[in-house]
Protein backbone atom coordinates (compact mmCIF):
# COMPACT_ATOMS: atom_id res chain seq x y z
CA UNK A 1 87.21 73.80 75.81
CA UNK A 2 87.16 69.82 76.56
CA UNK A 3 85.05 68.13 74.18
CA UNK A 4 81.63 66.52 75.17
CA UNK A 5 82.05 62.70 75.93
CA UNK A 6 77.83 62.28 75.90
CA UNK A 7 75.83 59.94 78.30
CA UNK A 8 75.61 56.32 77.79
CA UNK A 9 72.05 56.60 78.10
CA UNK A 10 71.86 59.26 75.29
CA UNK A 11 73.43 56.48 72.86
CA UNK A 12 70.28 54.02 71.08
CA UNK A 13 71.55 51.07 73.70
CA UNK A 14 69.35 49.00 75.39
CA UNK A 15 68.51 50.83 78.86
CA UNK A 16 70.21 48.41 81.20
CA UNK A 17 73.16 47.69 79.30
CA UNK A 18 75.77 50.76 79.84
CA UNK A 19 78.47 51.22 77.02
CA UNK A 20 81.40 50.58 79.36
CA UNK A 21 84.01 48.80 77.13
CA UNK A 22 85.96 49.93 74.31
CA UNK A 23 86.92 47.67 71.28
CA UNK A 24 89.77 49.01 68.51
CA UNK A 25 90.45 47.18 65.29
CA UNK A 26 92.31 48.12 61.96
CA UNK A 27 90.46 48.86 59.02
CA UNK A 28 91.45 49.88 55.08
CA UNK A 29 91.21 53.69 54.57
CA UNK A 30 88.37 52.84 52.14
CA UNK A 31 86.23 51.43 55.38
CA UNK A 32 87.28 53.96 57.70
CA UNK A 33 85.98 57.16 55.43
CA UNK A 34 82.96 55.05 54.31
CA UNK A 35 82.12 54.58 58.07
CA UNK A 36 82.63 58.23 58.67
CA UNK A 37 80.34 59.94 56.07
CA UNK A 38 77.19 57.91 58.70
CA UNK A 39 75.11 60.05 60.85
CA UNK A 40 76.47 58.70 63.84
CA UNK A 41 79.76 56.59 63.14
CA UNK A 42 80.00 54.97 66.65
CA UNK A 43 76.50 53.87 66.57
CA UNK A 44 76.68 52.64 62.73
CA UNK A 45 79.64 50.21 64.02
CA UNK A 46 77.47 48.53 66.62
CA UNK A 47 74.65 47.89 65.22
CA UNK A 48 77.12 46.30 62.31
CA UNK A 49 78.82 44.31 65.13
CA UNK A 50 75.29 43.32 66.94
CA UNK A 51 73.94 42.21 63.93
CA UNK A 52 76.81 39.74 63.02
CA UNK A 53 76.61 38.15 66.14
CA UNK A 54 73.02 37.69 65.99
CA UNK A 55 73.41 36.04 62.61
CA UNK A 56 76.00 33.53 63.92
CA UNK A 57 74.13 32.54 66.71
């Protein structure tokens, strides 16, 4: 049975912007099964990323 990919819309995005790209960077072990004990991993990493960038700008 293929696994369930979900719906971009589905994911807590804003509305008009779709979750087309993908992004892969290396992380310690430590980071990686920290990150993986969230609720929802994928989501945890963007909000992480979005809120860096809003700091810097």
């Amino acid at each position: 049975m293929a696994k369930a990919k979900g719906k971009p819309e589905n994911f807590g995005n804003q509305p008009s912007k779709e979750l087309t790209e993908q992004l892969n960077f290396r992380v310690t072990k430590e980071m990686k099964e920290e990150v993986k004990t969230k609720d929802d991993p994928p989501e945890f990493c963007r909000q992480a990323i979005q809120e860096k960038l809003d700091r810097e700008r």
